[in-house]
N, C-alpha and C. Protein backbone atom coordinates (compact mmCIF):
# COMPACT_ATOMS: atom_id res chain seq x y z
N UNK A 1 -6.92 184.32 78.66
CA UNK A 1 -6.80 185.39 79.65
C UNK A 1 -6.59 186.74 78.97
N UNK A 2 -6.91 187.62 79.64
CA UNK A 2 -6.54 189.39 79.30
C UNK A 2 -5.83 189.77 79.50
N UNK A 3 -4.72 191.08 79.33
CA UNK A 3 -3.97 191.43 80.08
C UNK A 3 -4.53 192.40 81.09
N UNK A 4 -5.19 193.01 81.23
CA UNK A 4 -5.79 193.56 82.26
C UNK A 4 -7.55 194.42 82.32
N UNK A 5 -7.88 194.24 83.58
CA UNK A 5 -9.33 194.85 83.81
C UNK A 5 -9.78 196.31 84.00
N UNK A 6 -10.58 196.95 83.16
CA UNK A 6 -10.81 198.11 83.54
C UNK A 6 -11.92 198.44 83.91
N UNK A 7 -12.18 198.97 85.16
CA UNK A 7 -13.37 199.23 86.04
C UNK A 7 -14.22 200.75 85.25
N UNK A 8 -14.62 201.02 84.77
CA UNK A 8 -15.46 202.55 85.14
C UNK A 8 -16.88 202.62 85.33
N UNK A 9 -17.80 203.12 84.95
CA UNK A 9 -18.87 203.45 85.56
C UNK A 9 -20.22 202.54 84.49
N UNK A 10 -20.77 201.36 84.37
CA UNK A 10 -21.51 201.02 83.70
C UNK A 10 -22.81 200.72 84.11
N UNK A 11 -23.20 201.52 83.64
CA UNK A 11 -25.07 201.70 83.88
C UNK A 11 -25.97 200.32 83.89
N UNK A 12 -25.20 199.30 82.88
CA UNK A 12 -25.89 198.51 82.47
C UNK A 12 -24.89 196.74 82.94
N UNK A 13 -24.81 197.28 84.70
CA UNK A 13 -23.93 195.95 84.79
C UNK A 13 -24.70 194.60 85.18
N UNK A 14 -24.15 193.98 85.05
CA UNK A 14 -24.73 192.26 85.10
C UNK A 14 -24.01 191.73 86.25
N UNK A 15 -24.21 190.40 86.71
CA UNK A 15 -23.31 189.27 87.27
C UNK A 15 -22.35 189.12 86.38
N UNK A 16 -22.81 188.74 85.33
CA UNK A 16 -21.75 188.29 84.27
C UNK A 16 -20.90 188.81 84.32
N UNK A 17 -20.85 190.10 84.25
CA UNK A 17 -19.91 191.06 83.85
C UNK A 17 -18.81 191.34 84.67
N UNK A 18 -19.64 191.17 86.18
CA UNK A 18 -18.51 190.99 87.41
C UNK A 18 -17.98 189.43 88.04
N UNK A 19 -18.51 188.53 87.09
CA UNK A 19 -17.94 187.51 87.41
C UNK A 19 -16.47 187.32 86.11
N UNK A 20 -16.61 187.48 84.84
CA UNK A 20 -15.99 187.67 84.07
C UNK A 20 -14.61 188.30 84.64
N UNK A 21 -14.93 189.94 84.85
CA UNK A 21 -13.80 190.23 85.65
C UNK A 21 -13.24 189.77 86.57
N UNK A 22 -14.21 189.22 87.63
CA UNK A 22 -13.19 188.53 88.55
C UNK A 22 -12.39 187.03 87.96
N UNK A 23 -13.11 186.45 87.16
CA UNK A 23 -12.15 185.47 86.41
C UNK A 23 -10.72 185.87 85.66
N UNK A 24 -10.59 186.52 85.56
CA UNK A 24 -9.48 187.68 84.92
C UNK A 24 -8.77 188.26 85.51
N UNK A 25 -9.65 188.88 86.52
CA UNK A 25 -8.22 188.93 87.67
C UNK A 25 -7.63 188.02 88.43
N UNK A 26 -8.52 186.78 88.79
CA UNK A 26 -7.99 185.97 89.91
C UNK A 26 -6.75 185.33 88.73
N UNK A 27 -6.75 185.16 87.18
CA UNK A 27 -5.72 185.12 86.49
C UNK A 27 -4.79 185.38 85.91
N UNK A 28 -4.53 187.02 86.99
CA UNK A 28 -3.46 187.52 86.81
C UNK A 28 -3.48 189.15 86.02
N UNK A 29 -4.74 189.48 85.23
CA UNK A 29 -4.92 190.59 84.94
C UNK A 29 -4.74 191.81 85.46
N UNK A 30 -3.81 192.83 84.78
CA UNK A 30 -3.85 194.01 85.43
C UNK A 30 -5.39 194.78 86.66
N UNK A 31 -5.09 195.27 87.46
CA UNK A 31 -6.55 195.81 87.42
C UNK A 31 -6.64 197.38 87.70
N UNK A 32 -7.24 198.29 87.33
CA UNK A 32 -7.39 199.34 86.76
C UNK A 32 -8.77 199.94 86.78
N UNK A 33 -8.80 201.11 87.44
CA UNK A 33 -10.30 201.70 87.88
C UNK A 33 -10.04 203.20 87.44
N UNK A 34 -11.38 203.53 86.15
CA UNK A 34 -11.20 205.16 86.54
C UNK A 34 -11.83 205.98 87.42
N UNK A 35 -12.36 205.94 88.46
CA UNK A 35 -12.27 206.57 89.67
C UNK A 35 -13.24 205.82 90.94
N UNK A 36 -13.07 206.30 92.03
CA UNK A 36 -13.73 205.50 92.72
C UNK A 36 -14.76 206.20 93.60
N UNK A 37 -15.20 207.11 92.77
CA UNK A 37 -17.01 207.94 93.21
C UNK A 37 -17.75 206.49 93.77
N UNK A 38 -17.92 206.50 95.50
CA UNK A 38 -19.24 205.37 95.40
C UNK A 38 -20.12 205.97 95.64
N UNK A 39 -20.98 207.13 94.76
CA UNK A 39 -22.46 207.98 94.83
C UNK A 39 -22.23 208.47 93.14
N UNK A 40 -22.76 208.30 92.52
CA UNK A 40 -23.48 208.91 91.51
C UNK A 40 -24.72 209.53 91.50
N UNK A 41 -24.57 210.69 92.01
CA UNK A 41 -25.84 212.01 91.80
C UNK A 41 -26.80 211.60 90.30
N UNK A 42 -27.96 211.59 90.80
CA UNK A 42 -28.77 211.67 89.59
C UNK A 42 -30.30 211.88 89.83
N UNK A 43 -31.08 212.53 89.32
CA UNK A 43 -32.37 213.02 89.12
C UNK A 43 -33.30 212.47 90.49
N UNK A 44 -32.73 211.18 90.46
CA UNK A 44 -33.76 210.25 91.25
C UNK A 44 -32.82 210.28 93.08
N UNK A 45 -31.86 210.80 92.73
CA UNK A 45 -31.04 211.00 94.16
C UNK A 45 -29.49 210.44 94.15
N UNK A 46 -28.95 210.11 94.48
CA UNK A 46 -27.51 209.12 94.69
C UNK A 46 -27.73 207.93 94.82
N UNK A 47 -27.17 207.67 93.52
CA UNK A 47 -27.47 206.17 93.25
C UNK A 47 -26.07 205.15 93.17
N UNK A 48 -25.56 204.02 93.42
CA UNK A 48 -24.17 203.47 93.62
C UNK A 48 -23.23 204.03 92.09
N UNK A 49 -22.13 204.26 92.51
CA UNK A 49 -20.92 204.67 91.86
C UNK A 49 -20.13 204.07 91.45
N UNK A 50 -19.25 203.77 90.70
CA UNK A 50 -18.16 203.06 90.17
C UNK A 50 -17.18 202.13 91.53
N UNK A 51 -17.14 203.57 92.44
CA UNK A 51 -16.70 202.46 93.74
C UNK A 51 -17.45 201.19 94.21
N UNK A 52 -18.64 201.47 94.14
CA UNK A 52 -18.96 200.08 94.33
C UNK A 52 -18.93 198.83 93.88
N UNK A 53 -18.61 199.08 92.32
CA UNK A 53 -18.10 198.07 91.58
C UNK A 53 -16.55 197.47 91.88
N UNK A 54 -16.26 198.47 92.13
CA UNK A 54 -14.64 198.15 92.54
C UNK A 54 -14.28 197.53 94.04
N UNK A 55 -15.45 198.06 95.14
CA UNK A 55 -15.75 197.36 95.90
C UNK A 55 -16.18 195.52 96.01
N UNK A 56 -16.92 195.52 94.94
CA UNK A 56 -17.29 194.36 94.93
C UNK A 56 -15.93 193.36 94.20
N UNK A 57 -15.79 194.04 93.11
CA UNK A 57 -14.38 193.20 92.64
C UNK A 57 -13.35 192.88 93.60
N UNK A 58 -12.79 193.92 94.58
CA UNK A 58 -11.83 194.03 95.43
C UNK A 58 -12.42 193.22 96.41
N UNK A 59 -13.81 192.71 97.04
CA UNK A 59 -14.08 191.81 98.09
C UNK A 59 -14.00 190.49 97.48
N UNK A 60 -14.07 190.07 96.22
CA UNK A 60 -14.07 188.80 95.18
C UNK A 60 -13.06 188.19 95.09
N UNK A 61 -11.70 189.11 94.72
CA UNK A 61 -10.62 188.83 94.47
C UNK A 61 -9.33 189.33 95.50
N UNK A 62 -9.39 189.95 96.35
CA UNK A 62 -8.26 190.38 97.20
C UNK A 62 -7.52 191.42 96.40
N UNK A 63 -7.66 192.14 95.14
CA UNK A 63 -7.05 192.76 94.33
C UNK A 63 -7.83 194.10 94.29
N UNK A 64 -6.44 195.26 94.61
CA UNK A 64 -6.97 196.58 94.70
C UNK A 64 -6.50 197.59 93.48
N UNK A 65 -7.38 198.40 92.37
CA UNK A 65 -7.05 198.94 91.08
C UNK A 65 -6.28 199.63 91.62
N UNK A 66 -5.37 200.49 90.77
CA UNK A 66 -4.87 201.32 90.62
C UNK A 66 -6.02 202.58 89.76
N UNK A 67 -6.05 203.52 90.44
CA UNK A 67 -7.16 204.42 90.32
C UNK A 67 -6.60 205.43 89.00
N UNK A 68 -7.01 205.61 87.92
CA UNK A 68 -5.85 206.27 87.34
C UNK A 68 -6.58 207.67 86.97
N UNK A 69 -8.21 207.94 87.64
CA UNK A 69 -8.80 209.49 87.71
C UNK A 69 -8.93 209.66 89.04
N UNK A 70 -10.08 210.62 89.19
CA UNK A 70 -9.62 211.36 90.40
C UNK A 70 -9.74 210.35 91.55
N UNK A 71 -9.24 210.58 92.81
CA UNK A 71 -8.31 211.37 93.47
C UNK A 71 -6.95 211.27 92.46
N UNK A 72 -6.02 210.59 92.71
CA UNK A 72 -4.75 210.17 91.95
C UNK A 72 -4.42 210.93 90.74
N UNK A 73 -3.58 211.31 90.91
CA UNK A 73 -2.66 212.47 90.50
C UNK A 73 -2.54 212.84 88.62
N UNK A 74 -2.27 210.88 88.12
CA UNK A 74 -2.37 211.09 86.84
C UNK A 74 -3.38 211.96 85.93
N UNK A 75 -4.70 211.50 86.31
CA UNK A 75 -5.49 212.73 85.62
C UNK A 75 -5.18 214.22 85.15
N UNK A 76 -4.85 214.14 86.30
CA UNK A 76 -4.56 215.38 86.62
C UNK A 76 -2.80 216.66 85.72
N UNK A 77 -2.09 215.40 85.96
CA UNK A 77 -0.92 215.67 85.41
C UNK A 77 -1.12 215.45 84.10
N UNK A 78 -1.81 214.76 83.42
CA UNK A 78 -1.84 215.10 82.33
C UNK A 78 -2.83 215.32 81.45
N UNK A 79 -3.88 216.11 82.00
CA UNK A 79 -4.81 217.44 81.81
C UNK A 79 -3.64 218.30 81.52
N UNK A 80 -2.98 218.79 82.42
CA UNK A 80 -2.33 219.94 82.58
C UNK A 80 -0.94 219.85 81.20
N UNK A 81 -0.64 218.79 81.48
CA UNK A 81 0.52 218.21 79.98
C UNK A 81 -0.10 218.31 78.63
N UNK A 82 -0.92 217.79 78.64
CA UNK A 82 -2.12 218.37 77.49
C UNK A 82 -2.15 219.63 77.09
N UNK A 83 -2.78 220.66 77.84
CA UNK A 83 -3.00 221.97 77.42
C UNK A 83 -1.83 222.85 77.44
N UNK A 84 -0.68 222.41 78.27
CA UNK A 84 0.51 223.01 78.36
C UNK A 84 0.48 223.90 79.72
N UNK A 85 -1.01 223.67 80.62
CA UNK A 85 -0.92 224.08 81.83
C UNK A 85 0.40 224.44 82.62
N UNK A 86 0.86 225.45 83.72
CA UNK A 86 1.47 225.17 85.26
C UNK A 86 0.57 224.97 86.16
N UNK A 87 0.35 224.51 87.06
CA UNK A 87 -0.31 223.79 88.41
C UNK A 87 -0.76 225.24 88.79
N UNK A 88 0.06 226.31 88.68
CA UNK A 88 0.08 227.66 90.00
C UNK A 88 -1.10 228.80 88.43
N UNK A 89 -1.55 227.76 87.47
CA UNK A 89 -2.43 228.95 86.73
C UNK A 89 -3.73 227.99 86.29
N UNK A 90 -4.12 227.17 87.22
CA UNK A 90 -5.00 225.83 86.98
C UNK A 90 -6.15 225.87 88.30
N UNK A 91 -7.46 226.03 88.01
CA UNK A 91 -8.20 225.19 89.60
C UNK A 91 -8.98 224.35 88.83
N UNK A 92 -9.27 223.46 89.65
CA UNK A 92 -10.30 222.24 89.46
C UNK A 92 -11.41 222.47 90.15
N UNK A 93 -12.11 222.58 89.48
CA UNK A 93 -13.46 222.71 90.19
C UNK A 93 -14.78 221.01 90.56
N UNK A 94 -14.96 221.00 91.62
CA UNK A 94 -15.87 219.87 91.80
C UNK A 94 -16.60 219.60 92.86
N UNK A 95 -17.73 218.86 93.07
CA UNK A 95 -18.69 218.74 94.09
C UNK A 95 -18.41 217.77 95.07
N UNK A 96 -17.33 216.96 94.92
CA UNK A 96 -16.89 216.05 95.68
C UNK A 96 -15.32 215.91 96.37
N UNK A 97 -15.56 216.48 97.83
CA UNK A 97 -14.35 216.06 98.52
C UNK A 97 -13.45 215.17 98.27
N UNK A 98 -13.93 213.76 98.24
CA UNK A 98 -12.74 212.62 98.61
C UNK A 98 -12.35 212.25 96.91
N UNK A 99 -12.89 212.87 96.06
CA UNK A 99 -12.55 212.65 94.34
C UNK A 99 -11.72 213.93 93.95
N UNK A 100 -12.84 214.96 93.51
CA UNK A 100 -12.54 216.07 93.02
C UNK A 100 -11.38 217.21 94.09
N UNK A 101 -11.45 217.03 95.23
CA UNK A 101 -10.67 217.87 95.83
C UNK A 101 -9.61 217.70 96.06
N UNK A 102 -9.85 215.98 96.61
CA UNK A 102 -8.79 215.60 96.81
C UNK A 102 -7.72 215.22 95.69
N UNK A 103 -7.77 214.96 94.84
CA UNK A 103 -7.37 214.80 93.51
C UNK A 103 -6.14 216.52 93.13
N UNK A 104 -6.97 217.36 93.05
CA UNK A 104 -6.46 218.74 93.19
C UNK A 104 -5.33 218.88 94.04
N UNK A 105 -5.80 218.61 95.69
CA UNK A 105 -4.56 218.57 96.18
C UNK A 105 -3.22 217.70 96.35
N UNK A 106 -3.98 216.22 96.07
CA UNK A 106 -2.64 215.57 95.67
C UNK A 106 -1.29 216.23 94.12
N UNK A 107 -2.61 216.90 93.32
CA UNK A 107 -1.61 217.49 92.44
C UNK A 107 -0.94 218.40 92.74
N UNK A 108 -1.24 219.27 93.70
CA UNK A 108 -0.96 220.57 94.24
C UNK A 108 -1.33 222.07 93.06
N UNK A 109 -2.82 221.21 92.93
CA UNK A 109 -3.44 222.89 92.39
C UNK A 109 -4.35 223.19 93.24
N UNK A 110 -4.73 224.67 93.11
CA UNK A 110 -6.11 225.24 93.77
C UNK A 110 -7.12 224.35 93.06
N UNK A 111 -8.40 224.48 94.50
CA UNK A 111 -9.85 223.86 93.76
C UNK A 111 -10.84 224.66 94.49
N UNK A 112 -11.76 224.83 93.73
CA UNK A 112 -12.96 225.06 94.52
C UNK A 112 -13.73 223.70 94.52
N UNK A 113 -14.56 223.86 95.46
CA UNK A 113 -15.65 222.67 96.11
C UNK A 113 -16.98 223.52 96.18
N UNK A 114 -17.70 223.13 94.71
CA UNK A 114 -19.45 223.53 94.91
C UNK A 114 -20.05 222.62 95.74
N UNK A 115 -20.75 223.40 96.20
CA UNK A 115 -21.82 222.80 97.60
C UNK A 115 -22.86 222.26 96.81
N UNK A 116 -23.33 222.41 95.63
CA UNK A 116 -24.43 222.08 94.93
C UNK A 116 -24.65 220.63 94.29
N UNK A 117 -23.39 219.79 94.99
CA UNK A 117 -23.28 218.46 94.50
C UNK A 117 -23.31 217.51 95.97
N UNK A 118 -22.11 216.53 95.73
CA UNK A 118 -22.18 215.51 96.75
C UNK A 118 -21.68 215.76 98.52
N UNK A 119 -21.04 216.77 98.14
CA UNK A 119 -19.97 217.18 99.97
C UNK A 119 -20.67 218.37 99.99
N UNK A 120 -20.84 218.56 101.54
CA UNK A 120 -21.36 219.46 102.23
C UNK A 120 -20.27 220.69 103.11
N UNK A 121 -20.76 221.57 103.41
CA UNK A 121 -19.97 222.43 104.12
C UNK A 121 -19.05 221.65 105.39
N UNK A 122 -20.51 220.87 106.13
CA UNK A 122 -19.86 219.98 107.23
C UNK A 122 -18.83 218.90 106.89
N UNK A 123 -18.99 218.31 105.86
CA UNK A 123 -18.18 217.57 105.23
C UNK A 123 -16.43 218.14 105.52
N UNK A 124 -16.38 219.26 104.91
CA UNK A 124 -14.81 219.84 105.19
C UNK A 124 -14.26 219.51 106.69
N UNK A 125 -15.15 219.41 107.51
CA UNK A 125 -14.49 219.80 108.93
C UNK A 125 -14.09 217.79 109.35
N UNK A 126 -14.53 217.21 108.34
CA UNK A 126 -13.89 215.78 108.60
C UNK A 126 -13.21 214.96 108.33
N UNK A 127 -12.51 216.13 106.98
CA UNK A 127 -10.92 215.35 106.22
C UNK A 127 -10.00 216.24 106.46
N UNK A 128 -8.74 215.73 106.21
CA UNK A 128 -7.54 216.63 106.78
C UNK A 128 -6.99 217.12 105.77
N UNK A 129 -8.17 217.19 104.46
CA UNK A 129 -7.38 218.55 103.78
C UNK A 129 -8.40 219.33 102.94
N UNK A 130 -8.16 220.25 102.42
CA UNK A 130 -9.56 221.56 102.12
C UNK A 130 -9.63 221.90 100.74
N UNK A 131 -10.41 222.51 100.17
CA UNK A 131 -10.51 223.06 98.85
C UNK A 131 -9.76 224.69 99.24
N UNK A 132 -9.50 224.98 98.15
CA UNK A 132 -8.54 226.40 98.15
C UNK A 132 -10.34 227.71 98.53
N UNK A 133 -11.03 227.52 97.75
CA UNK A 133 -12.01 227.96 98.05
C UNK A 133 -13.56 227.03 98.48
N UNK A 134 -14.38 227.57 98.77
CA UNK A 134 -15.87 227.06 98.72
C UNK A 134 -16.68 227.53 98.58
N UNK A 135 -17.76 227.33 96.96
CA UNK A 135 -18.97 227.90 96.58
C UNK A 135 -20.07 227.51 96.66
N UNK A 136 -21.06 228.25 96.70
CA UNK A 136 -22.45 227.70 96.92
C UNK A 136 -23.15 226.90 95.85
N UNK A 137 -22.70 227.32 93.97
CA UNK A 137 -22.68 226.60 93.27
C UNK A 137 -22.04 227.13 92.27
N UNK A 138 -22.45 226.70 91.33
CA UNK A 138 -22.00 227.53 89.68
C UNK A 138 -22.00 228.76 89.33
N UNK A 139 -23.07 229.09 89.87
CA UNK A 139 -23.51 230.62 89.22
C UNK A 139 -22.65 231.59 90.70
N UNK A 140 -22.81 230.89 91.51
CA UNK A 140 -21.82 231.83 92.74
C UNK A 140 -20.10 231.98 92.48
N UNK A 141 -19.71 230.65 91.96
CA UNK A 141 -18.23 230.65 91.21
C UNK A 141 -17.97 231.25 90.20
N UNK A 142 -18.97 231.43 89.08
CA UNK A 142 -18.65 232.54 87.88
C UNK A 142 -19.02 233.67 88.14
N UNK A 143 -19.62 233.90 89.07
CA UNK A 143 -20.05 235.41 89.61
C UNK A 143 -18.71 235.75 89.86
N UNK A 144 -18.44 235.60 91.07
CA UNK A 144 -16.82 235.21 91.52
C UNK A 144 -15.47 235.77 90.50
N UNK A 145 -15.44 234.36 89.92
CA UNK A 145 -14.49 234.58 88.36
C UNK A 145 -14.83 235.90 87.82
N UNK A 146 -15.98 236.53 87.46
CA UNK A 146 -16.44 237.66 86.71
C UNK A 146 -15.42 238.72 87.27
N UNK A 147 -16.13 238.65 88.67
CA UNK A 147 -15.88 239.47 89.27
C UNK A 147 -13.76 240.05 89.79
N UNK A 148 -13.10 239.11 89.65
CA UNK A 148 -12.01 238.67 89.88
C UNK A 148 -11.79 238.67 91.29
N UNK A 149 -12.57 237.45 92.06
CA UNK A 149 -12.37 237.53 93.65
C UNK A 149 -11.94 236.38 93.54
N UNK A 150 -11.35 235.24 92.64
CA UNK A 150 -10.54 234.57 92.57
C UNK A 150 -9.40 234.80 92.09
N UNK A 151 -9.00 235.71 91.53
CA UNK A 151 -7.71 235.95 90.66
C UNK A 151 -6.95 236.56 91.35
């Protein structure tokens, strides 16, 4: 046995690979996910995400990770422990509501939310909590920054 399973994002997954894990957990293994994006943006459109792996593990075994990137706080806290950050001189910037934003506000920093990724404008009006700002994309947020209409 292992002492515990770690979920993240593998391009190149098998049965095996999710039967393995679930043998490991149903024997007691920690279980452990770094985040639970179920859309991965890519060239060809949104394609399944790490959540879905964790989905599938969690319907296999009755066992739910502990998420330890975004949303959930750790990332986050220690990004900021790292560089020697305060929360009140920090934003996170990201294209995804229920990861990237939410993540931000569980830490209690500002975020912006680019529109140029996975969440939409409409998107905001259907979770009960918001990005500090909202940009149209990259080049509209460093315009922004340049400009100091964030500061």
């Amino acid at each position: 046995p292992v002492d515990m399973v770690v979920c993240g994002l593998d391009r190149e997954l098998t049965w095996n690979k999710l039967a393995t894990a679930t043998l490991h957990l149903h024997q007691g293994a920690a279980f452990y996910a770094t985040n639970g994006d179920t859309t991965l943006p890519t060239e060809l459109g949104n394609m399944i995400g790490n959540g879905g792996t964790i989905a599938a593990l969690t319907a296999a075994t009755g066992r739910v990770p502990m998420v330890i990137g975004k949303p959930g706080p750790i990332l986050y806290q220690q990004a900021l422990a790292l560089l020697g950050l305060a929360k009140e001189e920090t934003i996170a910037i990201g294209d995804r509501l229920d990861t990237d934003i939410l993540g931000a506000v569980n830490t209690g920093v500002e975020s912006i939310l680019l529109l140029s990724g996975i969440s939409s404008r409409a998107d905001i009006a259907e979770v009960t909590y918001s990005p500090t700002w909202v940009m149209e994309d990259i080049q509209a947020m460093t315009s922004a920054l340049k400009s100091q209409q964030l500061l």
